[in-house]
Protein backbone atom coordinates (compact mmCIF):
# COMPACT_ATOMS: atom_id res chain seq x y z
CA UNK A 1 106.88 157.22 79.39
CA UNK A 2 108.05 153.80 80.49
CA UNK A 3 107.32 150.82 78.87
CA UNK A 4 105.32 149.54 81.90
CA UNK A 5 103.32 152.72 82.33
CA UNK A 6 102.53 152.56 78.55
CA UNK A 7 101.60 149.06 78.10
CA UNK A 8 99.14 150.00 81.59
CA UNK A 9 97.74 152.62 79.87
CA UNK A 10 97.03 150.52 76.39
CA UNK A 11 95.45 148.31 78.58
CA UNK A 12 93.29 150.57 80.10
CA UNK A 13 92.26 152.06 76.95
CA UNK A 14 91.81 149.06 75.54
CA UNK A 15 88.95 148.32 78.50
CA UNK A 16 87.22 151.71 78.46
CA UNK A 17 86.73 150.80 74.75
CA UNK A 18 85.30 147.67 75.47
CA UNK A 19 83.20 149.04 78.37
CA UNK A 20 82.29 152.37 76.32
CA UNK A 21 81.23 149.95 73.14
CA UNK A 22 79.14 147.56 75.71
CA UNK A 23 77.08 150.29 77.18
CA UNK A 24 76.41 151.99 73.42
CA UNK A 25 74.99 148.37 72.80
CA UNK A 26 73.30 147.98 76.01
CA UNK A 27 71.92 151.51 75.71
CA UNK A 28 70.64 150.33 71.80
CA UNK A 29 69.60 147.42 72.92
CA UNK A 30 67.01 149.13 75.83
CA UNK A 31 65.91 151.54 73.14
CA UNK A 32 64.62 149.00 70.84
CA UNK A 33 62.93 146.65 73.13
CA UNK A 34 59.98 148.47 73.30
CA UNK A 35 60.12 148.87 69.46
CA UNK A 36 59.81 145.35 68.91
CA UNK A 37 57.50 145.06 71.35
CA UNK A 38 54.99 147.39 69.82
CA UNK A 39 55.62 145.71 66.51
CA UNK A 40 54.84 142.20 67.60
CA UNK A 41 51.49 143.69 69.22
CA UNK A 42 50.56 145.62 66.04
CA UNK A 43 51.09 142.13 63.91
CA UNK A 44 48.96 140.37 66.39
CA UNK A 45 45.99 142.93 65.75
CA UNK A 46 46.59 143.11 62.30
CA UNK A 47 46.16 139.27 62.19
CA UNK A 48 43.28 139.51 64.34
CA UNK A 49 41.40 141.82 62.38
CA UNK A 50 42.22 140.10 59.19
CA UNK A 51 40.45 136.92 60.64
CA UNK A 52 37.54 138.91 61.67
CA UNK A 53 37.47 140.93 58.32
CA UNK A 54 37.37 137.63 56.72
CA UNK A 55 34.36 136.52 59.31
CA UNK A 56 32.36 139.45 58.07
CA UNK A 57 32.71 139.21 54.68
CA UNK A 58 31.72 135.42 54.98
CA UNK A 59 28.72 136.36 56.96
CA UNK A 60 27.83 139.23 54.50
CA UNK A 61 28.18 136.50 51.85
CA UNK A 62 25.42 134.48 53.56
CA UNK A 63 23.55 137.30 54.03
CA UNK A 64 22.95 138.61 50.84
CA UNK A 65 22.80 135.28 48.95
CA UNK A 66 19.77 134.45 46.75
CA UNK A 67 18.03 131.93 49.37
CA UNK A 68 18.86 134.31 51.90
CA UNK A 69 16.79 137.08 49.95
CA UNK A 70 14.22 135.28 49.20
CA UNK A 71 13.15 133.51 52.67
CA UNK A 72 13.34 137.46 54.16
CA UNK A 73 11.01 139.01 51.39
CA UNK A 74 8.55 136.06 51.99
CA UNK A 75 9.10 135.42 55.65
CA UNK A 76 8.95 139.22 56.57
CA UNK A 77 8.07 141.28 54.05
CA UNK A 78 5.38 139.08 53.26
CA UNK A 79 5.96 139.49 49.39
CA UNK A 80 5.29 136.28 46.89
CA UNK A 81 6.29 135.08 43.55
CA UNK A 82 4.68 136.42 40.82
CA UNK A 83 2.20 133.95 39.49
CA UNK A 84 2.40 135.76 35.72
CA UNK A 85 5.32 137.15 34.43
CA UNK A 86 4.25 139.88 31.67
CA UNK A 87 6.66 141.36 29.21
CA UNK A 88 6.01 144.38 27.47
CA UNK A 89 8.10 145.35 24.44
């Protein structure tokens, strides 16, 4: 082989290595864009639903607090203090 015809054909091989490596990266590169994608959307609905997990335990907090009780048994259950609290032993 000449030394024209072999420095052509370095060259070439040199460029279908280049364009062989560019369209493994492309070709990565369209496989994990919907990866990511599904990751950022699963992070946003994890952070959703640890704000609204942290709503809900706030309002069962409120709902089961002493006051809270204790206006429901008298408002609706119509139940009263005891006027005489007797302790047998």
């Amino acid at each position: 082989m000449s030394p024209i015809k072999r420095r052509y054909f370095f060259y070439f091989m040199s460029y279908a290595l280049i364009v062989v490596i560019a369209l493994f990266c492309l070709f990565m590169n369209i496989k994990t864009v919907p990866i990511v994608e599904e990751r950022q959307q699963v992070v946003l609905q994890k952070q959703w639903l640890e704000e609204e997990n942290r709503e809900l335990l706030l309002k069962i907090e409120s709902l089961t607090s002493l006051e809270n009780v204790e206006k429901k048994a008298t408002k609706h259950l119509h139940m009263v203090r005891p006027k005489r609290i007797i302790n047998l032993k």
